[in-house]
C-alpha atoms as a PDB file:
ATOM      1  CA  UNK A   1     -15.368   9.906  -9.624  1.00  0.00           C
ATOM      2  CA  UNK A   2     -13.005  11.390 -12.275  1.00  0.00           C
ATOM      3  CA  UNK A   3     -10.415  12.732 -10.099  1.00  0.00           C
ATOM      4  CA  UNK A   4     -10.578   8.880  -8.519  1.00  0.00           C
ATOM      5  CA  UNK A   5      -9.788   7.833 -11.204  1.00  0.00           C
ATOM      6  CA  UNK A   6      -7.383  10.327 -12.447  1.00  0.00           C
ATOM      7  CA  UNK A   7      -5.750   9.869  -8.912  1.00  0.00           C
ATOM      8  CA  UNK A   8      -5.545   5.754  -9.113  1.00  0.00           C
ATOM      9  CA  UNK A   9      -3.579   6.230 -12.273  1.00  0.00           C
ATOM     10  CA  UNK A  10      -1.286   9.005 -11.086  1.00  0.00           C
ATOM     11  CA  UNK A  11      -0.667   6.346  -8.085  1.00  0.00           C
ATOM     12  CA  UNK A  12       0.163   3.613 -10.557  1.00  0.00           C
ATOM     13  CA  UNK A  13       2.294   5.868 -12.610  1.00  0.00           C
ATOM     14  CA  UNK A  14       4.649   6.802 -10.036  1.00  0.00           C
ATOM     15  CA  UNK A  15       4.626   3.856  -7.713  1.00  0.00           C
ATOM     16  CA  UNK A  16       6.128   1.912 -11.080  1.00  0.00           C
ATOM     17  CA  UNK A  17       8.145   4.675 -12.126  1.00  0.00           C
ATOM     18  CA  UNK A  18       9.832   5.880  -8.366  1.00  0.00           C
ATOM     19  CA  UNK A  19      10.265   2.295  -7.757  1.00  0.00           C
ATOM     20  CA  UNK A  20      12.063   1.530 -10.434  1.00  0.00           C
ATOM     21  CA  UNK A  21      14.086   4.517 -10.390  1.00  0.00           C
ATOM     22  CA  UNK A  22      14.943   3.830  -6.798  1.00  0.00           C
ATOM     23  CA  UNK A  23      16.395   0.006  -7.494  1.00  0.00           C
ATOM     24  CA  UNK A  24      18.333   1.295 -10.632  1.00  0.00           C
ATOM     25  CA  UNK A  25      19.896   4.586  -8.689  1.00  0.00           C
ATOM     26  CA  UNK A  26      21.410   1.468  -6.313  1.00  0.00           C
ATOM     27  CA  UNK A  27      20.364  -2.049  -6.791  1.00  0.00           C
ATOM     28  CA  UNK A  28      22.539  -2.950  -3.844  1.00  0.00           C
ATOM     29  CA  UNK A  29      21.009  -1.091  -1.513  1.00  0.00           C
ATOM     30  CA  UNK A  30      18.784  -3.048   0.785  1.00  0.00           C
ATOM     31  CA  UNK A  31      16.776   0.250   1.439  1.00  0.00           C
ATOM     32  CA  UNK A  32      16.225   0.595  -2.575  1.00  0.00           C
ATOM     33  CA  UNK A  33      15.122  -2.761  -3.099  1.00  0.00           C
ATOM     34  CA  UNK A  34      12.718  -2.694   0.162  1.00  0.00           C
ATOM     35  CA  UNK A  35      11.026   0.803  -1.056  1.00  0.00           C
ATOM     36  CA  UNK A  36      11.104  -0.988  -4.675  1.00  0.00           C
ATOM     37  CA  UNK A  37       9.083  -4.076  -3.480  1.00  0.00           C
ATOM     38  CA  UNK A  38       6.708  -1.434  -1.449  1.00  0.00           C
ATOM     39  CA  UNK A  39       5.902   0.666  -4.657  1.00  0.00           C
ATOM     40  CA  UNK A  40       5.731  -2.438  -6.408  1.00  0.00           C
ATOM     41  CA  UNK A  41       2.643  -3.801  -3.974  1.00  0.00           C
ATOM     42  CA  UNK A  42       1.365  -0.056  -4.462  1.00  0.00           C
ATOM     43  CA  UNK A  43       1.407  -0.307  -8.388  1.00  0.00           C
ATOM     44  CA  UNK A  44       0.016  -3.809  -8.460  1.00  0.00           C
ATOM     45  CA  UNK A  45      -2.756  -2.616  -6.023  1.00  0.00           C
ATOM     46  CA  UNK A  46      -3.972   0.516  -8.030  1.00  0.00           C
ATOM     47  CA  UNK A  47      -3.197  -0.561 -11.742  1.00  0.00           C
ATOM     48  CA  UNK A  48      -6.173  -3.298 -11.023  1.00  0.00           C
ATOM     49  CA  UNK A  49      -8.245  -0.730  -8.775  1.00  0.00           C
ATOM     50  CA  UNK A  50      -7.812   1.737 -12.131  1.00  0.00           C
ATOM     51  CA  UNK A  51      -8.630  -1.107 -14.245  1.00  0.00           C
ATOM     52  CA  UNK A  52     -11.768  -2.067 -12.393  1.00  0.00           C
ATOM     53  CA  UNK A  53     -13.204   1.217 -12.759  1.00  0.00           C
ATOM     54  CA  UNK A  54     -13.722   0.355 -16.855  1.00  0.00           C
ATOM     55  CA  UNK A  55     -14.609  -3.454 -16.268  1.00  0.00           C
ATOM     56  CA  UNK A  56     -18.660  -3.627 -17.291  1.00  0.00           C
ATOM     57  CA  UNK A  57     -18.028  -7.368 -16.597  1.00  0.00           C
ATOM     58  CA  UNK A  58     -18.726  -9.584 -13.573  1.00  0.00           C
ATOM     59  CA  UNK A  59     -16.211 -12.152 -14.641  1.00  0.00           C
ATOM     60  CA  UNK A  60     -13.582  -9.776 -16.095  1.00  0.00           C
ATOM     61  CA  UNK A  61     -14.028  -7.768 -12.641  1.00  0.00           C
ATOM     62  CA  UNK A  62     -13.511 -11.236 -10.680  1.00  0.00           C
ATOM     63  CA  UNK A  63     -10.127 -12.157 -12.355  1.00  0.00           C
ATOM     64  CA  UNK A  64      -8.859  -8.278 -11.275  1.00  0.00           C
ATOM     65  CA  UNK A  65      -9.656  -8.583  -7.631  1.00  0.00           C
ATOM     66  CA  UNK A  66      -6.525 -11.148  -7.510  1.00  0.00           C
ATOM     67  CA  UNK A  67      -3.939  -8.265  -7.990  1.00  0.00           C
ATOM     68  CA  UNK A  68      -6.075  -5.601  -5.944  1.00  0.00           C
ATOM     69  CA  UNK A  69      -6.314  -7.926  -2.780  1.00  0.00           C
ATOM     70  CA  UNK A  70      -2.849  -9.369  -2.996  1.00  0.00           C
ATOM     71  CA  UNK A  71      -1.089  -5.500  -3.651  1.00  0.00           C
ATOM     72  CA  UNK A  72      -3.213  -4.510  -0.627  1.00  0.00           C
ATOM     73  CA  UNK A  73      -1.865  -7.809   1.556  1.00  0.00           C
ATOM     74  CA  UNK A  74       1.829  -6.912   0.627  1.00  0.00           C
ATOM     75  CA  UNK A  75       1.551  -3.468   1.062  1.00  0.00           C
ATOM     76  CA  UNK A  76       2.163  -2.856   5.033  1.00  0.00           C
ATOM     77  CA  UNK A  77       4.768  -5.833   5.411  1.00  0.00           C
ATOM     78  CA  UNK A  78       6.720  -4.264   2.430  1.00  0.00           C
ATOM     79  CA  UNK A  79       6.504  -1.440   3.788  1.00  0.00           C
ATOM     80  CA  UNK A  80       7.541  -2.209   7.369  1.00  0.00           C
ATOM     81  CA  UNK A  81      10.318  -4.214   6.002  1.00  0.00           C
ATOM     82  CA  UNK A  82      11.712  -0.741   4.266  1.00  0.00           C
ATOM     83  CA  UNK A  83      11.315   0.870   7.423  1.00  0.00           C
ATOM     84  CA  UNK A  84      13.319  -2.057   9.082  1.00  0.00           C
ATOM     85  CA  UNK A  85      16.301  -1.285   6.509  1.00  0.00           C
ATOM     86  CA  UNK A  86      15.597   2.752   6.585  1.00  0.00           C
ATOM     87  CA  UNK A  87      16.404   2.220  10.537  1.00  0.00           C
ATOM     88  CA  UNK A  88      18.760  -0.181  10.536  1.00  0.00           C
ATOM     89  CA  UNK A  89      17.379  -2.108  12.893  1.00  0.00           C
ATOM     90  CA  UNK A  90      16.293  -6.082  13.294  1.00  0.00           C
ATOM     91  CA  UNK A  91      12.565  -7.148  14.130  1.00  0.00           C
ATOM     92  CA  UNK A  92      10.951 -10.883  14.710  1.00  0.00           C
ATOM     93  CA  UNK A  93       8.101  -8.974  14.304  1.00  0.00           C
ATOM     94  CA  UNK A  94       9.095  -8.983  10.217  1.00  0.00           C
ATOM     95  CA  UNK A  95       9.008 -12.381   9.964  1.00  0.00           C
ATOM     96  CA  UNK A  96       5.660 -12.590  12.291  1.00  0.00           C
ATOM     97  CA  UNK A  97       4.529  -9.990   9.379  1.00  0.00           C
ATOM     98  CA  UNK A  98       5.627 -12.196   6.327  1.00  0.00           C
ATOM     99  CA  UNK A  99       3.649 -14.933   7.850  1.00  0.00           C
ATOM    100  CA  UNK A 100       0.249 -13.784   8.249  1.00  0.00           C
ATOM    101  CA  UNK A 101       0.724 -11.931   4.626  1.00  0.00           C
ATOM    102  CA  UNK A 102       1.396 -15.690   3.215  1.00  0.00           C
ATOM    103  CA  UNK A 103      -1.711 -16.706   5.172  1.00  0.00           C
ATOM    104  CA  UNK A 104      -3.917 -13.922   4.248  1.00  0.00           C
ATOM    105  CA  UNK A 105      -2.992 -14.453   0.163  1.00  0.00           C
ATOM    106  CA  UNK A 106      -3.396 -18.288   0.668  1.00  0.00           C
ATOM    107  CA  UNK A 107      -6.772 -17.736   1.962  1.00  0.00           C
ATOM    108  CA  UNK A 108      -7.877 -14.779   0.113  1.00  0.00           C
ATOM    109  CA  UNK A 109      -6.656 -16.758  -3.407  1.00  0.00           C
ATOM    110  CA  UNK A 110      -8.298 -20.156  -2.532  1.00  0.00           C
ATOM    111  CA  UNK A 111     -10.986 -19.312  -0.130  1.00  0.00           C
ATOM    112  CA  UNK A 112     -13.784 -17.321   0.114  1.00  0.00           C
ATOM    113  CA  UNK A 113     -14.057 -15.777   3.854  1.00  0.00           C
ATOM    114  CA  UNK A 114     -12.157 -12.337   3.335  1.00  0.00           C
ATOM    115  CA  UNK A 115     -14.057 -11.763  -0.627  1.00  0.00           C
ATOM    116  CA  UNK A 116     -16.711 -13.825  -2.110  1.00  0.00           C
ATOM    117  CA  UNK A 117     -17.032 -12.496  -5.625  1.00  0.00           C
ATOM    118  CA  UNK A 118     -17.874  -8.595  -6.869  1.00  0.00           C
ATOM    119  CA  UNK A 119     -20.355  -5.796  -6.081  1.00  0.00           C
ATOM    120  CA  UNK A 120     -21.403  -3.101  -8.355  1.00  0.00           C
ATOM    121  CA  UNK A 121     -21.951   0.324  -7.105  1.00  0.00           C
ATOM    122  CA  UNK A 122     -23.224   3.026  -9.524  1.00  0.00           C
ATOM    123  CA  UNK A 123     -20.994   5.355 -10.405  1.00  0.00           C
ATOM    124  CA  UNK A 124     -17.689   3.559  -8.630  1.00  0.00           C
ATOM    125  CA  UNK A 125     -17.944   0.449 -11.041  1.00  0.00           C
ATOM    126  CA  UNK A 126     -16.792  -2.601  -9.022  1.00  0.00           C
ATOM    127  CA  UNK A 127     -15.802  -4.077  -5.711  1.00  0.00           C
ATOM    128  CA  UNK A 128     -15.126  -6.791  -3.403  1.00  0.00           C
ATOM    129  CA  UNK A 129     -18.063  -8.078  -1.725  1.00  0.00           C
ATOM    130  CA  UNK A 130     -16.338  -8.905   1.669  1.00  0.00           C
ATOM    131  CA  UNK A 131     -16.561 -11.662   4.035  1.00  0.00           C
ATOM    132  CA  UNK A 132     -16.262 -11.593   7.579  1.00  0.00           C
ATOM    133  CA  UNK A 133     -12.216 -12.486   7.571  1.00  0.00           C
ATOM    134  CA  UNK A 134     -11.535  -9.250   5.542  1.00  0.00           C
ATOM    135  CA  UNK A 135     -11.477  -7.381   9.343  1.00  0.00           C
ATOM    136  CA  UNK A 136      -8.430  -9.885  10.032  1.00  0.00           C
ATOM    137  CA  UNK A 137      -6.887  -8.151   7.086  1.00  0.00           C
ATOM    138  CA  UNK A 138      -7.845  -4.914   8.503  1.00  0.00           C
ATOM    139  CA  UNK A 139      -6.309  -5.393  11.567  1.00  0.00           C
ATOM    140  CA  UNK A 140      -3.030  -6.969   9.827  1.00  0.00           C
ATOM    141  CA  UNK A 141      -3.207  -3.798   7.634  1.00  0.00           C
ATOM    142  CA  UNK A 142      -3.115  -1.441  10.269  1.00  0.00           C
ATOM    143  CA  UNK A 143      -1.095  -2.966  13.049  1.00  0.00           C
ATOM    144  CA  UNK A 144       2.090  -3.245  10.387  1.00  0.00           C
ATOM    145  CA  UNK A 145       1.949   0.481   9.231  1.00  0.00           C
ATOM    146  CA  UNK A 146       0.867   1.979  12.755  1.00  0.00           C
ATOM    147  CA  UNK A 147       4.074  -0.178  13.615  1.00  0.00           C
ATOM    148  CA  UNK A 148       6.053   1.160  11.068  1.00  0.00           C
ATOM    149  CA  UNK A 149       4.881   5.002  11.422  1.00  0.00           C
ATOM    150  CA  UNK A 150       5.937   4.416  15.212  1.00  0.00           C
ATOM    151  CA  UNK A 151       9.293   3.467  15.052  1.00  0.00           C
ATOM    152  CA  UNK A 152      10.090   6.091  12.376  1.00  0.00           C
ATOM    153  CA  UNK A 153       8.584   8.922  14.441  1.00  0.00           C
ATOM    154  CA  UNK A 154      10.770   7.476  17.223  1.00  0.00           C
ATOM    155  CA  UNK A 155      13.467   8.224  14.689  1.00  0.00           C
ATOM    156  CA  UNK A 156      12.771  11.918  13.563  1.00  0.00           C
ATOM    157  CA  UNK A 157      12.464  12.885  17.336  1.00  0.00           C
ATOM    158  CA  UNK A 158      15.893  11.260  18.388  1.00  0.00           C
ATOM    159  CA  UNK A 159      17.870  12.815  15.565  1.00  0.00           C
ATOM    160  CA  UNK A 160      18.055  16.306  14.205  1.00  0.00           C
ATOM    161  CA  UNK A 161      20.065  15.551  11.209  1.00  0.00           C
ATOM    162  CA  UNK A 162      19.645  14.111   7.683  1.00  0.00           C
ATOM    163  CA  UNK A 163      18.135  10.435   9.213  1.00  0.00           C
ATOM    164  CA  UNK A 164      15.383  13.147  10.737  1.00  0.00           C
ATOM    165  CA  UNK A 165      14.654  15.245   7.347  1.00  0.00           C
ATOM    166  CA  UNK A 166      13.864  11.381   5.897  1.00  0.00           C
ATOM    167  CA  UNK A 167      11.673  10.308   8.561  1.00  0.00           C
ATOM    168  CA  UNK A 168       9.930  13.791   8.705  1.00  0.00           C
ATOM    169  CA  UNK A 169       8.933  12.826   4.666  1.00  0.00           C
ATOM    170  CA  UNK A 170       8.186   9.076   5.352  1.00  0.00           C
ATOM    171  CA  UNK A 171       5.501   9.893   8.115  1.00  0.00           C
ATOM    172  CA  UNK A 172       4.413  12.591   6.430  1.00  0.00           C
ATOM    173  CA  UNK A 173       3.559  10.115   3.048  1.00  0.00           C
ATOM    174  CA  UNK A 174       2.237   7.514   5.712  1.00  0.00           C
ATOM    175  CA  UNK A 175      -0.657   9.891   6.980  1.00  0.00           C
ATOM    176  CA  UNK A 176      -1.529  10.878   3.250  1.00  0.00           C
ATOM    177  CA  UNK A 177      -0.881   7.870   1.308  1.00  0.00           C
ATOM    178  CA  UNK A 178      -2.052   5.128   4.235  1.00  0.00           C
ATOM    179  CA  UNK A 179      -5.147   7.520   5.333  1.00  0.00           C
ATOM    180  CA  UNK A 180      -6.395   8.412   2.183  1.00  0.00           C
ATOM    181  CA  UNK A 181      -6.115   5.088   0.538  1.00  0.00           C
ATOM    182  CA  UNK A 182      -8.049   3.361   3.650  1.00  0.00           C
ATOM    183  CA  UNK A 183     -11.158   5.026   2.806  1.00  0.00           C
ATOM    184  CA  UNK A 184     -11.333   2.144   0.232  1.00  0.00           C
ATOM    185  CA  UNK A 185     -12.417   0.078   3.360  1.00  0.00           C
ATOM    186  CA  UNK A 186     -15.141   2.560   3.643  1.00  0.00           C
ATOM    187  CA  UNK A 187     -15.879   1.987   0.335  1.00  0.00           C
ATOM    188  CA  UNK A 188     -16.002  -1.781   1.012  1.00  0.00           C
ATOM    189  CA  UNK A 189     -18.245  -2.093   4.348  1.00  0.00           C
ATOM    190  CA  UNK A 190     -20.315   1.256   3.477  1.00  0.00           C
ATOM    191  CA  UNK A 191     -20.857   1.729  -0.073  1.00  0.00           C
ATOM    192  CA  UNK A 192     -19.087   5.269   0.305  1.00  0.00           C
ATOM    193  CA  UNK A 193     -16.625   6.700  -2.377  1.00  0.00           C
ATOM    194  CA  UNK A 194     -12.934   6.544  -0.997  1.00  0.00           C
ATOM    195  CA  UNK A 195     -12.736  10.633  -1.462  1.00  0.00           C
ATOM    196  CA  UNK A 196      -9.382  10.306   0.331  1.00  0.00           C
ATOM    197  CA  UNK A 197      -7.924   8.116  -2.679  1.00  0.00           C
ATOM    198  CA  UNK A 198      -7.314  11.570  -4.488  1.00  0.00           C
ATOM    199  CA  UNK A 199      -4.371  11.876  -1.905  1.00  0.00           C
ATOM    200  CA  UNK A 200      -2.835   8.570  -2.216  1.00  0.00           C
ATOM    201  CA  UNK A 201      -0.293  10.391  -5.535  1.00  0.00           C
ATOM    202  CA  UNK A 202       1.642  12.002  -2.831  1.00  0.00           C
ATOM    203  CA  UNK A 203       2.999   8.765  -0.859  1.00  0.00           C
ATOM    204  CA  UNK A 204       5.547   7.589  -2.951  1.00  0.00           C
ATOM    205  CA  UNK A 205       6.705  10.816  -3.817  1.00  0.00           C
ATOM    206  CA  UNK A 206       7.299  11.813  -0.300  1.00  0.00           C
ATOM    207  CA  UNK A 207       8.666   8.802   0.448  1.00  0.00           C
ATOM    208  CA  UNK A 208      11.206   8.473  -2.846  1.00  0.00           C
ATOM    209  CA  UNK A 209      12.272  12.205  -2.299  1.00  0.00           C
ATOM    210  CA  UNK A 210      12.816  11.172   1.468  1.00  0.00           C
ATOM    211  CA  UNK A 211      15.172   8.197   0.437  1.00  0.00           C
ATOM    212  CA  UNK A 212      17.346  10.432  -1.673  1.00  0.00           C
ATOM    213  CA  UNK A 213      17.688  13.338   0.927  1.00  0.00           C
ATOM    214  CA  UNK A 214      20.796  11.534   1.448  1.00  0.00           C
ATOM    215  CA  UNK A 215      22.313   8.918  -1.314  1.00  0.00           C
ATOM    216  CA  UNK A 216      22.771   5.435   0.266  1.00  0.00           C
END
């Protein structure tokens, strides 16, 4: 459980700090301020998931869910709109993505049917008890980085240049970062601890070092 923890903070730390770092290097840059948005989601997602694993509190535990389930919502769109920008290309399906993201934090915020409250496992600390709408996330989750990991491994095959060295890092943080931070959906349906969360350090590392292969 300590390197969890130790690993949730290292996440935090350099999600903020890379993303940061990436608008400032080029605030213009509609690839900087897409990755920037994506580490943002990233930080906002594991500063609350590290915070929750002090909280002793039901109520104090409730009020952190809000950033954990909305970081987690805004992750794969952000991210697929990067990859969008990284490829130059234009997709409806981006929009299509930035709808059901609104949806999902409209009903996760004022309903109940994705997480009804908090659980409390020994020796994790607390977690969302889900509701039956959290597999709609799931599937949203999934769909919009499988998308994403796709269309740039369309893109390191086609090219054997610099555009290839960057998508070679991007995919590679997508199978760390995306797998090992999933197994917190193991957590939430089986009770398991998300070993692969000790991973999740690497993805915006990868993925920063990736974007500055070659300066925009």
């Amino acid at each position: 459980m300590l390197l969890i923890k130790i690993a949730t903070g290292l996440t935090f730390i350099f999600s903020l700090s890379l993303g940061v770092f990436t608008l400032v290097r080029n605030p213009r840059s509609k690839i900087n301020l897409t990755w920037f948005l994506a580490c943002m989601a990233v930080a906002l997602w594991s500063g609350a998931y590290f915070i929750l694993k002090f909280i002793t509190d039901e109520e104090t535990a409730k009020i952190f869910l809000y950033p954990l389930y909305i970081g987690t919502i805004l992750m794969p769109i952000f991210f697929f709109h990067f990859s969008v920008k990284f490829l130059l290309k234009n997709s409806i399906t981006l929009y299509f993505g930035y709808l059901i993201a609104l949806i999902l934090v409209i009903l996760f915020s004022l309903t109940k049917v994705i997480v009804d409250g908090v659980e409390y496992i020994d020796f994790y600390g607390f977690h969302g008890n889900i509701q039956p709408a959290v597999y709609v996330m799931y599937l949203y989750y999934f769909s919009f980085f499988i998308y994403a990991f796709i269309l740039l491994y369309q893109e390191y095959k086609r090219n054997n240049g610099i555009k290839s060295e960057q998508a070679k890092y991007m995919l590679l943080a997508l199978v760390i970062g995306v797998g090992g931070g999933a197994t917190n959906f193991i957590t939430d349906v089986f009770g398991s601890l998300p070993y692969g969360q000790i991973l999740v350090p690497l993805y915006p590392i990868f993925i920063t070092y990736g974007i500055f292969i070659k300066k925009y």
